[in-house]
Protein backbone atom coordinates (compact mmCIF):
# COMPACT_ATOMS: atom_id res chain seq x y z
CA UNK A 1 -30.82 -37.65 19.15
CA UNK A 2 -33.21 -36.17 16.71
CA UNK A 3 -34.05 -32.94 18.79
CA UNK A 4 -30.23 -32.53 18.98
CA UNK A 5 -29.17 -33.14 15.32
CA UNK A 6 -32.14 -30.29 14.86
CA UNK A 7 -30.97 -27.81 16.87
CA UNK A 8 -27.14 -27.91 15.58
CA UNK A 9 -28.99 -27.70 12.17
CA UNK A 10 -30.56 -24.56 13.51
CA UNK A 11 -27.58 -23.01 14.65
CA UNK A 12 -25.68 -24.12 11.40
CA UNK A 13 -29.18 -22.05 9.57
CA UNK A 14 -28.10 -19.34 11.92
CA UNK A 15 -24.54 -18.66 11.28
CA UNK A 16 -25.34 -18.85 7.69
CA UNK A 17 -27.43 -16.02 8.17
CA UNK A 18 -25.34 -13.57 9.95
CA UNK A 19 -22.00 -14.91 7.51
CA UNK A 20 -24.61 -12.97 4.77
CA UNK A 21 -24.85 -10.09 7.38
CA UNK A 22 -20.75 -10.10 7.44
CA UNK A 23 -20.49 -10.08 3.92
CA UNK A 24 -22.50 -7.28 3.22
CA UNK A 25 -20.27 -5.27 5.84
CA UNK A 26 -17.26 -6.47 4.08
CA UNK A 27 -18.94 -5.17 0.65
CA UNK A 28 -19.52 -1.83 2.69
CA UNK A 29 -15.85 -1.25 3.89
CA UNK A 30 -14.98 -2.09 0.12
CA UNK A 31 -17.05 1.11 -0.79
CA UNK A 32 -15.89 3.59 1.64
CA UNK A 33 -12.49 2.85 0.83
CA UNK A 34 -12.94 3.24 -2.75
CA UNK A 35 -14.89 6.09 -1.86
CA UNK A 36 -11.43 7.39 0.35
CA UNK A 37 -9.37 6.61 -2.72
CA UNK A 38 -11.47 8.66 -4.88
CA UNK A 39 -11.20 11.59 -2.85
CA UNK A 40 -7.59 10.81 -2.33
CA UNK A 41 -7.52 11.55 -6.31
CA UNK A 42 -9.19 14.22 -6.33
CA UNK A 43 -7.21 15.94 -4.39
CA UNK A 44 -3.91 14.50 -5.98
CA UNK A 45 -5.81 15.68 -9.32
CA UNK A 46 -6.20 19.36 -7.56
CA UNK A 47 -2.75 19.40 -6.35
CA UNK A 48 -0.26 16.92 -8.17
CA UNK A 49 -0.21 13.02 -7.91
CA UNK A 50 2.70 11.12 -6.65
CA UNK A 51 5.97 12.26 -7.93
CA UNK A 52 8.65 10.42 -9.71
CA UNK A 53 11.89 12.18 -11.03
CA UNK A 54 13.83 10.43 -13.81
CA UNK A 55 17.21 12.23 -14.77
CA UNK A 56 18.77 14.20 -15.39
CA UNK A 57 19.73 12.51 -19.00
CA UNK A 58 22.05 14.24 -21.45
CA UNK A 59 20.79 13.34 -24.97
CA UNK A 60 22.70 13.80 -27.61
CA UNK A 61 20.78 14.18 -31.50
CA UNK A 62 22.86 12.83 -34.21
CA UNK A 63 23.53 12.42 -37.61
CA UNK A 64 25.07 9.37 -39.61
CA UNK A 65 25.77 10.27 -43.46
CA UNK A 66 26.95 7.22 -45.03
CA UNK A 67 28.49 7.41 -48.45
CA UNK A 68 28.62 4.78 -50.80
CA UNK A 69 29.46 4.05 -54.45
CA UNK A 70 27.28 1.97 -56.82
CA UNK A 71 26.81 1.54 -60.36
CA UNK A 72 24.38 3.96 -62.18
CA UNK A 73 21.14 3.21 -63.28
CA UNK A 74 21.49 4.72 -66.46
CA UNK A 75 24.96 3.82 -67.16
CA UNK A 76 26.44 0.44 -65.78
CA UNK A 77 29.48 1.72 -66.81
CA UNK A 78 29.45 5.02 -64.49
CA UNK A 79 30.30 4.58 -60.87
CA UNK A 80 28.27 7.02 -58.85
CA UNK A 81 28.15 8.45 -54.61
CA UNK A 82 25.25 8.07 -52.87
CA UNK A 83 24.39 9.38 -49.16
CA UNK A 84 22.49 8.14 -47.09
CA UNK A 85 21.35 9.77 -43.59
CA UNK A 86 20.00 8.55 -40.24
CA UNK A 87 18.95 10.49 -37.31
CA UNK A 88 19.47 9.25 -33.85
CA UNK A 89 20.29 9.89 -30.25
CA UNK A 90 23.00 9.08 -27.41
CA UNK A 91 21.66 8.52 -24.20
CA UNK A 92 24.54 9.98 -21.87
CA UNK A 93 24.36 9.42 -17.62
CA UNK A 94 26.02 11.15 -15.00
CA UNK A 95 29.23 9.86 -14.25
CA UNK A 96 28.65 11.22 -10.50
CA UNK A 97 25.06 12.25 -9.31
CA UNK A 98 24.03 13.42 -6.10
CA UNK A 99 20.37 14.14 -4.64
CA UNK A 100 18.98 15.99 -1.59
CA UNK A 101 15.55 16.15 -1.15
CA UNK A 102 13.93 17.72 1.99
CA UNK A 103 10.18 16.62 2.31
CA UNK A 104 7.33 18.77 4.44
CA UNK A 105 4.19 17.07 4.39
CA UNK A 106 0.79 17.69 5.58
CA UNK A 107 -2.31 16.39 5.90
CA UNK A 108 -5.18 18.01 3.24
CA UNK A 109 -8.74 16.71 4.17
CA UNK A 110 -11.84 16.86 2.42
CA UNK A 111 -15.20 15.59 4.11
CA UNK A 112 -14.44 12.14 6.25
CA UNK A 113 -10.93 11.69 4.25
CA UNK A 114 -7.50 13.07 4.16
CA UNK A 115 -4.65 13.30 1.85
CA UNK A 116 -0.80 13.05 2.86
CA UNK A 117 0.03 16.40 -0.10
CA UNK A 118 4.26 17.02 0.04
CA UNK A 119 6.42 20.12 -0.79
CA UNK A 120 9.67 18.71 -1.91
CA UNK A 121 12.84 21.26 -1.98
CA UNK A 122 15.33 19.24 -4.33
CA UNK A 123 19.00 20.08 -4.54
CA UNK A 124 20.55 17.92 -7.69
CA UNK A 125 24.30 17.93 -8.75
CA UNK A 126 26.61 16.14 -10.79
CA UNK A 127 29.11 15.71 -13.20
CA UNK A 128 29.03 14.59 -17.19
CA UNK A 129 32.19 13.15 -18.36
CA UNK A 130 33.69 11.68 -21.99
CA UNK A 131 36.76 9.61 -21.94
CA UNK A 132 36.92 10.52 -25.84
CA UNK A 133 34.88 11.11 -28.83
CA UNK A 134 31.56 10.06 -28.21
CA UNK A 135 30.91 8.20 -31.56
CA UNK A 136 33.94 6.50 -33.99
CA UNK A 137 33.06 6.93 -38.16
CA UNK A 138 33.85 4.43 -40.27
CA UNK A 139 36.09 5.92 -42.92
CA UNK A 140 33.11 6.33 -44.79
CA UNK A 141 30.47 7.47 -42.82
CA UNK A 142 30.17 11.06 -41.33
CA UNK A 143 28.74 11.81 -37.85
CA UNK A 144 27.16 15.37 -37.69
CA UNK A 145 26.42 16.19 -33.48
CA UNK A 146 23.55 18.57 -32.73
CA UNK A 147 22.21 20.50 -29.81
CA UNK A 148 22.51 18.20 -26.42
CA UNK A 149 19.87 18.58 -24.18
CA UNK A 150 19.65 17.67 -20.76
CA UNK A 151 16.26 16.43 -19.74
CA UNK A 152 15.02 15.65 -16.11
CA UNK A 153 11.36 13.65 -16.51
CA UNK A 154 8.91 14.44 -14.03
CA UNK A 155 5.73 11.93 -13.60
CA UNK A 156 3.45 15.06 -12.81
CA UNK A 157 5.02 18.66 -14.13
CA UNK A 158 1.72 20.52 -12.62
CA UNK A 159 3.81 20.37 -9.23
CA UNK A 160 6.79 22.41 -10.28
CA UNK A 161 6.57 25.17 -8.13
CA UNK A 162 8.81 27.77 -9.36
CA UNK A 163 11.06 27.64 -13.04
CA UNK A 164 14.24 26.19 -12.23
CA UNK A 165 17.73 27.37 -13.68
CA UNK A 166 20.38 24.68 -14.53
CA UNK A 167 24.21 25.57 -13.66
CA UNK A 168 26.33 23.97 -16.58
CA UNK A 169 29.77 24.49 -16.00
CA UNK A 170 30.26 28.28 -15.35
CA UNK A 171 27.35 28.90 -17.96
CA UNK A 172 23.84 28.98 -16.50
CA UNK A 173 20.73 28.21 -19.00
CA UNK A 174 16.68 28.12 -18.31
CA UNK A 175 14.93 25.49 -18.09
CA UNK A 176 12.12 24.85 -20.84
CA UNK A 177 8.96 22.74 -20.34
CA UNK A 178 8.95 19.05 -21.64
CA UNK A 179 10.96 16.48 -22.76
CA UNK A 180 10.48 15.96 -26.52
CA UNK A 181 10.61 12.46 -25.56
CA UNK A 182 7.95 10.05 -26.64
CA UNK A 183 8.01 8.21 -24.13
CA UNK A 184 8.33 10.39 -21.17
CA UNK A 185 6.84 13.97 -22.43
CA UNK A 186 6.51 15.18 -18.85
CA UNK A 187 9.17 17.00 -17.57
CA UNK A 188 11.79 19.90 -18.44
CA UNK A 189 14.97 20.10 -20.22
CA UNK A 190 17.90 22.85 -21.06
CA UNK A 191 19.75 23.19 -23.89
CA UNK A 192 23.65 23.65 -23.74
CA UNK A 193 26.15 25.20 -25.72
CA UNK A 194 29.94 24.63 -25.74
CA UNK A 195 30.60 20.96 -25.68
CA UNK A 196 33.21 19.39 -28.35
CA UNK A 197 31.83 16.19 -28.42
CA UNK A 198 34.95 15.00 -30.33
CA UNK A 199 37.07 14.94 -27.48
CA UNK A 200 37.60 13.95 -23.66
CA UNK A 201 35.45 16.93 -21.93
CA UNK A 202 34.27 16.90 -18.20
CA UNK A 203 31.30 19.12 -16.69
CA UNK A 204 29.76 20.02 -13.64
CA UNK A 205 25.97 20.43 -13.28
CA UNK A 206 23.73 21.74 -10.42
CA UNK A 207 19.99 22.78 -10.39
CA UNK A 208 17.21 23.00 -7.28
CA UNK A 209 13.37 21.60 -7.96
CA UNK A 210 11.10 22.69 -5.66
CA UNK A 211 8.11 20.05 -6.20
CA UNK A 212 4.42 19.57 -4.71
CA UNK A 213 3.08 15.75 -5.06
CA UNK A 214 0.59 13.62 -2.95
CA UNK A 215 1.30 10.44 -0.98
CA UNK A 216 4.36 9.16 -2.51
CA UNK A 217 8.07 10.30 -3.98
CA UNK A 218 9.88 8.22 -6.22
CA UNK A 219 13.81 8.32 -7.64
CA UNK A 220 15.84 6.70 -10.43
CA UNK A 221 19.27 6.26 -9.34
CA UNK A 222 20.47 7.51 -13.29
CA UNK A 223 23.95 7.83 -12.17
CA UNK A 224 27.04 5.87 -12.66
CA UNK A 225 27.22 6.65 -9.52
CA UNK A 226 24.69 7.59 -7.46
CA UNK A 227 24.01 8.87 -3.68
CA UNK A 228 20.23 10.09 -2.61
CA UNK A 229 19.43 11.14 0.81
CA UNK A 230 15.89 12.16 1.48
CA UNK A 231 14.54 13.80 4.77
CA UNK A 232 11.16 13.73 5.69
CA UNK A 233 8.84 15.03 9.02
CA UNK A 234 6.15 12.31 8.25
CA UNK A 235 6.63 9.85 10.87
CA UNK A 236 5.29 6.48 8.89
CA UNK A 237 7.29 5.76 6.04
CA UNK A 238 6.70 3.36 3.46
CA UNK A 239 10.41 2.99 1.71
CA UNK A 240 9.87 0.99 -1.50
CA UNK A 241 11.55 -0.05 -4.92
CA UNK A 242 14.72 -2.35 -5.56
CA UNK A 243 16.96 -0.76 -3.75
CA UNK A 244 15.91 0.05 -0.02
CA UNK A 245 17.82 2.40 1.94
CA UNK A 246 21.69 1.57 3.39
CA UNK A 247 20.79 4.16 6.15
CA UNK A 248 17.24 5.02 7.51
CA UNK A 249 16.24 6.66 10.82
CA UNK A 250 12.68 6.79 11.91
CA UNK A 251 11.44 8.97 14.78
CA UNK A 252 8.27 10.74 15.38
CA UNK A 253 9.44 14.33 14.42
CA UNK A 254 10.16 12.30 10.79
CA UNK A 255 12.53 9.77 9.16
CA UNK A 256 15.88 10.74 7.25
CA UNK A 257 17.28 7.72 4.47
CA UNK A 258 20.36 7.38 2.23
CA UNK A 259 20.97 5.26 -0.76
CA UNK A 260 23.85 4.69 -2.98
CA UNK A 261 24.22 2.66 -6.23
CA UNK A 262 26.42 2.09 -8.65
CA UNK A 263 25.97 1.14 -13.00
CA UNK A 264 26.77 -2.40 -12.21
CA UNK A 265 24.08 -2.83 -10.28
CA UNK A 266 21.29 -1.08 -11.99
CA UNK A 267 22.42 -1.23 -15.25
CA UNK A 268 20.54 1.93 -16.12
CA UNK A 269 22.18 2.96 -19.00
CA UNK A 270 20.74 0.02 -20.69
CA UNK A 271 17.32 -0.02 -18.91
CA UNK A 272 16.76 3.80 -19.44
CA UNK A 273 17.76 3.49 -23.32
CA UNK A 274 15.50 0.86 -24.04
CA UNK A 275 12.52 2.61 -22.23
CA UNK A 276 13.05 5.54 -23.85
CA UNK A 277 13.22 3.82 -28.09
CA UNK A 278 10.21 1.84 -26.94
CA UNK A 279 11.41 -1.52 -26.03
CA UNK A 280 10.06 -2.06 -22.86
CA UNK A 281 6.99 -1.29 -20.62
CA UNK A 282 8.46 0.62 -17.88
CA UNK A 283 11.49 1.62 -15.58
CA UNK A 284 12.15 -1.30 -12.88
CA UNK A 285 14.57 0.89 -11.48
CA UNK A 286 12.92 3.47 -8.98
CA UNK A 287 13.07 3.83 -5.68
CA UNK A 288 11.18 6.29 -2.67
CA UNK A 289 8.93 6.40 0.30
CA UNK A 290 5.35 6.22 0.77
CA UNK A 291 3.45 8.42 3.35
CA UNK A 292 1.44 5.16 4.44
CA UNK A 293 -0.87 5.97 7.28
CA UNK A 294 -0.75 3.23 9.95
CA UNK A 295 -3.79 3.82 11.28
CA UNK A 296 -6.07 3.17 8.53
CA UNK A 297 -9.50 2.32 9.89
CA UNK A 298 -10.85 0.70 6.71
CA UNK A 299 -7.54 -1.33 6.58
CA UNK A 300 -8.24 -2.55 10.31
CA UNK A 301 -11.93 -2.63 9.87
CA UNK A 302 -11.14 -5.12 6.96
CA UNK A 303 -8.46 -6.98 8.97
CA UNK A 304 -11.38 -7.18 12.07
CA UNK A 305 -14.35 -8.42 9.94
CA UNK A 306 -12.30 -11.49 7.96
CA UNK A 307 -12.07 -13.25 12.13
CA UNK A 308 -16.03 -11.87 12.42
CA UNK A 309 -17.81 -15.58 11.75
CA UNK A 310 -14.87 -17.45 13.52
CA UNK A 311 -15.81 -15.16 16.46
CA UNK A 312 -19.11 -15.79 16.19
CA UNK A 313 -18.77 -19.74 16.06
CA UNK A 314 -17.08 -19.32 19.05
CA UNK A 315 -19.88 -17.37 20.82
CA UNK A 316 -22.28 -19.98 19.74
CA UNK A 317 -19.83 -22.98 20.54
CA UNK A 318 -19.39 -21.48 24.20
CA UNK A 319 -22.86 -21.41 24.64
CA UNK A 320 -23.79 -24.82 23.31
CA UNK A 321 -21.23 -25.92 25.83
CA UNK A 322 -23.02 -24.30 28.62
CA UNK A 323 -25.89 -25.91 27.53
CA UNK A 324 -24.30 -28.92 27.89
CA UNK A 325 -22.63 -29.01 30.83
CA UNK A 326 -25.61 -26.96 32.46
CA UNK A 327 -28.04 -28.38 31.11
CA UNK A 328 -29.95 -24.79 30.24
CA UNK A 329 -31.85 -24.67 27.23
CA UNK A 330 -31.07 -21.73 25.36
CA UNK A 331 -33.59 -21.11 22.34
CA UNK A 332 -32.23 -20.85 18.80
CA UNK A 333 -33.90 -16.95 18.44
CA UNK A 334 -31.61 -16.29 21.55
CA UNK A 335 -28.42 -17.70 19.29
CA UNK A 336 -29.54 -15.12 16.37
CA UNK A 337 -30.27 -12.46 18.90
CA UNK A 338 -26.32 -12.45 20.35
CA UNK A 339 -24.92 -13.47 16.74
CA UNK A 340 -26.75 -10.08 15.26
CA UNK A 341 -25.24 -7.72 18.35
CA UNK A 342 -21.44 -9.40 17.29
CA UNK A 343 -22.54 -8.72 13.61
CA UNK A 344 -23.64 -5.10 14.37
CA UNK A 345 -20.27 -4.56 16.27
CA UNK A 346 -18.87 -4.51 12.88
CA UNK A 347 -20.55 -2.24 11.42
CA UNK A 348 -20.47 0.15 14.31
CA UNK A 349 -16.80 -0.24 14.54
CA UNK A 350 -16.56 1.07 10.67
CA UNK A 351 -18.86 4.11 11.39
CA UNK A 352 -17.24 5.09 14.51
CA UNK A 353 -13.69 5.04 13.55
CA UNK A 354 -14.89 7.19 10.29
CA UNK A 355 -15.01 9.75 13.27
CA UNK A 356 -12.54 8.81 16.10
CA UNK A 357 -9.29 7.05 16.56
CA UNK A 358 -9.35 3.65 15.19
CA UNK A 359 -8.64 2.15 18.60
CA UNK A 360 -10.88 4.74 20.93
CA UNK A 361 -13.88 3.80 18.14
CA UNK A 362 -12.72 0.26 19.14
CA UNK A 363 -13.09 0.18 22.56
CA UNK A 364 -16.51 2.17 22.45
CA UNK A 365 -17.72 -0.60 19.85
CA UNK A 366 -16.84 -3.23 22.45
CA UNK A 367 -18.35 -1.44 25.26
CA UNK A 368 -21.55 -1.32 23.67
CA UNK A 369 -21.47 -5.09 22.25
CA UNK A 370 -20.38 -6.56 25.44
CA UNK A 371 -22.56 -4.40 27.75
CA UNK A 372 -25.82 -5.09 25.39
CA UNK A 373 -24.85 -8.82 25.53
CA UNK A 374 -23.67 -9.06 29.38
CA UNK A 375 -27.56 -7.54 30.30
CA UNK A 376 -29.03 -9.59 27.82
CA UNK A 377 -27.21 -12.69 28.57
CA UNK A 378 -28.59 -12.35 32.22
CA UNK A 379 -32.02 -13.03 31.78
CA UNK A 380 -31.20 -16.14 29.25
CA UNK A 381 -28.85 -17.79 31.30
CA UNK A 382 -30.73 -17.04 34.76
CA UNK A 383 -27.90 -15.67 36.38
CA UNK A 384 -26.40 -12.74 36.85
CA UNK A 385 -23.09 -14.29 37.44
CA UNK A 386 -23.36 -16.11 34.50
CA UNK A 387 -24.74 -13.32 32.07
CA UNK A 388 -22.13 -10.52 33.12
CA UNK A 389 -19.09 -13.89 33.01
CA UNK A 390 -20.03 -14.46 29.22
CA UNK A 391 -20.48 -10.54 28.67
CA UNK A 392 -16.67 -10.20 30.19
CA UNK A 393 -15.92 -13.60 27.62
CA UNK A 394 -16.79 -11.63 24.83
CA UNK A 395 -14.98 -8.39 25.78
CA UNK A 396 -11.95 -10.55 26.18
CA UNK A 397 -12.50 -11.95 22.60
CA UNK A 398 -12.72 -8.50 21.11
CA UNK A 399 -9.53 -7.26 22.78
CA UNK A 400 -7.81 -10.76 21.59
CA UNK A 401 -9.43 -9.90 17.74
CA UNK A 402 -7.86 -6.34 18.84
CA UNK A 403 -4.44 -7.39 19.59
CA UNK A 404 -4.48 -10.00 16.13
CA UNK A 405 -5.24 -7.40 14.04
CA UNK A 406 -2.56 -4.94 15.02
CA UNK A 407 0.46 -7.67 15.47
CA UNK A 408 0.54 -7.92 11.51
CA UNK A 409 4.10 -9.66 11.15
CA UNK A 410 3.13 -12.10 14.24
CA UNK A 411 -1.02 -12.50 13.47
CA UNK A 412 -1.24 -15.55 12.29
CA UNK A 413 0.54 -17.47 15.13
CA UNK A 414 -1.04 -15.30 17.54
CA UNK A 415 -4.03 -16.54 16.41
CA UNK A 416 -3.22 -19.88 15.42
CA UNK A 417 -2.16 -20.12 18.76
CA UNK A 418 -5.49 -18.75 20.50
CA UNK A 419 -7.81 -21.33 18.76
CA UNK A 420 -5.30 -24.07 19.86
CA UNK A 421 -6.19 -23.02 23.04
CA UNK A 422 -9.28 -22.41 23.18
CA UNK A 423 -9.68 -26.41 21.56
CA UNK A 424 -7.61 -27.71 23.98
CA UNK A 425 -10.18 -25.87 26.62
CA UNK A 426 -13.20 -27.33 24.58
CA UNK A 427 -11.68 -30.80 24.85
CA UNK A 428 -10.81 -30.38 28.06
CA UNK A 429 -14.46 -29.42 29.55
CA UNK A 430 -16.14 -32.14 27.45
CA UNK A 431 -13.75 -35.18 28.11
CA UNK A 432 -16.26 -36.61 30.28
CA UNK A 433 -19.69 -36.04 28.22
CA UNK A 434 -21.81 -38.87 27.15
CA UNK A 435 -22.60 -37.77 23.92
CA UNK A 436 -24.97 -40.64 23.29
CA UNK A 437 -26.81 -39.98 26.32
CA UNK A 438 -26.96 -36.19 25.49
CA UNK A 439 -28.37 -37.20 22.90
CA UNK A 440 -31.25 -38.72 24.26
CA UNK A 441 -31.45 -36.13 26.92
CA UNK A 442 -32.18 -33.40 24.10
CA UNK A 443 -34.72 -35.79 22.41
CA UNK A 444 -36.64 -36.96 25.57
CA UNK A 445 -36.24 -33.70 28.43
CA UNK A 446 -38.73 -32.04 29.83
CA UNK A 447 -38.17 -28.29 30.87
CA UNK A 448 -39.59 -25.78 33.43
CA UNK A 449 -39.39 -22.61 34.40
CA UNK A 450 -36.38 -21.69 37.33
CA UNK A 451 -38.59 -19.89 40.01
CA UNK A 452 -35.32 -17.66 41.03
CA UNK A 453 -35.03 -17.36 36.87
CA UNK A 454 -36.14 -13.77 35.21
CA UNK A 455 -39.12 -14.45 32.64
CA UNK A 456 -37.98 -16.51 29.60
CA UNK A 457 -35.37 -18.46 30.90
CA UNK A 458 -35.57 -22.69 31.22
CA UNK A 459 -33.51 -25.01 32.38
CA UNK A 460 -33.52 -28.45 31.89
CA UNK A 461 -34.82 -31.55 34.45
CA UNK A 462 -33.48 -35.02 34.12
């Protein structure tokens, strides 16, 4: 019993071992991926980062004159006017807004990584609308407007392409860089003329953006009402924010998506005023697509490696089993020896698929483990049959580790289910083992060589 409770100990040492071997891979993917995200800025910083549009926002400057009377300093008996002023601003949202925005993306690599950079053509119309003067005076206050402006924030402005013009009405004026906002300097705005801000008015607006970002671009439905439709040729799409698409279509040649929304359900007005004095941290409010690449090989590498020690328990369980119901000694170096090739699988996995398809670099990296390990395997288990069975075992393992890690929505009872299994075959093999006498079997057996055996291989003799 003593001989046995040492060599589980052994094998316990062992895995301990190669879990540090794991961990160090794990701390290796960690660095090429920042590494990939910190040429993935790079290039964003060469070109423009991801994109986010906010507008467009009419703001209207005012100014409140207040007059009151009070009793003079100098006199109590003298009733004098003062005035008092305070500047301030309307936020004003469409009533109706309307976005089309055509996406062409490519792929802009530098060294082992790549970039998903966009041109975005951007067709934006709408209407402005008062039911009636804008602000009400007391009787005596006085409300002097100034010079609306209509703003359109852009999260990156090094991506405007060309200088858009803004149709106002039948009156066309340039746009001018920045806000003047605070809060949200990046962008452009256009000043109008010809508003009477006293009464009902109505006007129509149109402009075109032609925009460059990188890997992502964002919306905020401003509008009272507001419809977006987006085309795209990238074929993954990563549609995000509080509001995902009423219509989407996915296809390899690219994805199209609509959204609609409505005031009562964003409540922008309120959200966008608040951001804008200060008040808050942020817009909730946005909404876009992601050009997520699928076929991330640090993201699968990462996924892989986190089932790399339950893998290798099951290696070392398999074989203890053998040794039990075959009574072959296998030596505890020959456990390290196959738990290092499973380690190293890992790490050739990560280098390969640096360079190939994630799932051609996985089937080479399986190859190569499970042919090392079937011709290995041979000589310690004495058999040919035997060595190339366990080196087919392992194969099979790898493509089950293959399939779990690309499932993603069904992984977990994939592989819950697997290691039910594969307990329920443990149990079922051992149901009739004499532990006890194993036991003393391990303590008290003698071993000798098999004569058909190749050098280094033992079996046991009762």
């Amino acid at each position: 019993m003593k001989s046995l409770f040492t060599k589980i100990t052994l094998i316990f040492l062992i895995t301990l071992i190669l879990a540090i071997g794991l961990t160090r891979i794990g701390f290796l993917i960690d660095e090429r991926t920042a590494r990939r995200n910190s040429v993935v800025a790079e290039i964003a910083m060469a070109t423009a980062r991801d994109q986010t549009l906010v507008g467009p926002v009419l703001i209207v400057p005012y100014t409140r004159i207040v007059k009151t009377q009070k009793r003079s300093d100098k006199d109590d008996t003298k009733i004098i006017e003062v005035e008092s002023q305070t500047s301030d601003a309307l936020f004003l949202l469409p009533t109706e807004l309307d976005i089309q925005a055509n996406l062409n993306t490519e792929q802009v690599s530098r060294s082992l990584y790549h970039a998903v950079v966009f041109g975005a053509s951007i067709a934006i119309k709408g209407r402005f609308a008062s039911a009636g003067e804008l602000l009400r005076p007391a009787s005596n206050e006085q409300i002097v407007f100034g010079e609306p402006r209509l703003i359109v924030g852009i999260s990156d402005p090094r991506g405007i392409l060309r200088a858009p013009a803004l149709n106002w009405g039948d009156q066309r004026f340039d746009f001018q860089p920045g806000t003047a906002e605070e809060r949200m300097p990046n962008g452009i705005q256009a000043s109008v003329h010809g508003l009477d801000l006293r009464a009902p008015w109505s006007v129509e607006f149109a402009f075109a953006l032609d925009l460059r970002g990188t890997q992502a671009f964002g919306l905020a439905p401003v509008g009272d009402t507001t419809h977006i439709s987006v085309r795209g040729n990238w074929p993954h799409p990563s549609f995000y924010g509080q509001f995902l698409p009423e219509t989407r279509e996915v296809a390899d040649s690219g994805f199209t998506a609509t959204w609609s929304t409505t005031q009562l359900a964003t409540n922008m007005a309120l959200q966008l005023s608040a951001y804008l004095n200060g008040n808050r941290g942020g817009l909730d409010t946005v909404t876009g697509v992601r050009f997520v690449d699928p076929a991330d090989s640090y993201v699968q590498s990462d996924r892989a490696i986190k089932y790399g020690l339950l893998f290798i328990g099951l290696t070392f369980a398999a074989f203890f089993l053998f040794e039990v119901l075959k009574r072959l000694a296998i030596h505890p170096f020959q456990y390290g020896l196959t738990g290092a090739a499973l380690v190293l699988f890992y790490l050739l996995l990560l280098s390969l698929s640096e360079h190939l398809d994630f799932g051609i670099a996985y089937a080479i990296a399986t190859a190569a483990c499970a042919s090392l390990l079937s011709y290995y395997l041979i000589y310690v288990l004495g058999s040919l049959g035997w060595g190339i069975g366990f080196g087919a075992l392992i194969a099979a393992v790898f493509g089950i580790l293959y399939v779990l890690i690309s499932l993603e929505d069904h992984a977990l009872l994939a592989g819950s289910a697997t290691l039910f299994a594969l307990l329920a075959l443990a149990m079922v093999l051992t149901r009739k083992v004499d532990w006890y006498q194993l036991g003393e079997v391990f303590g008290s057996r003698r071993v000798k060589r098999l004569d058909h055996a190749p050098v280094g291989n033992e079996t046991v003799e009762d």
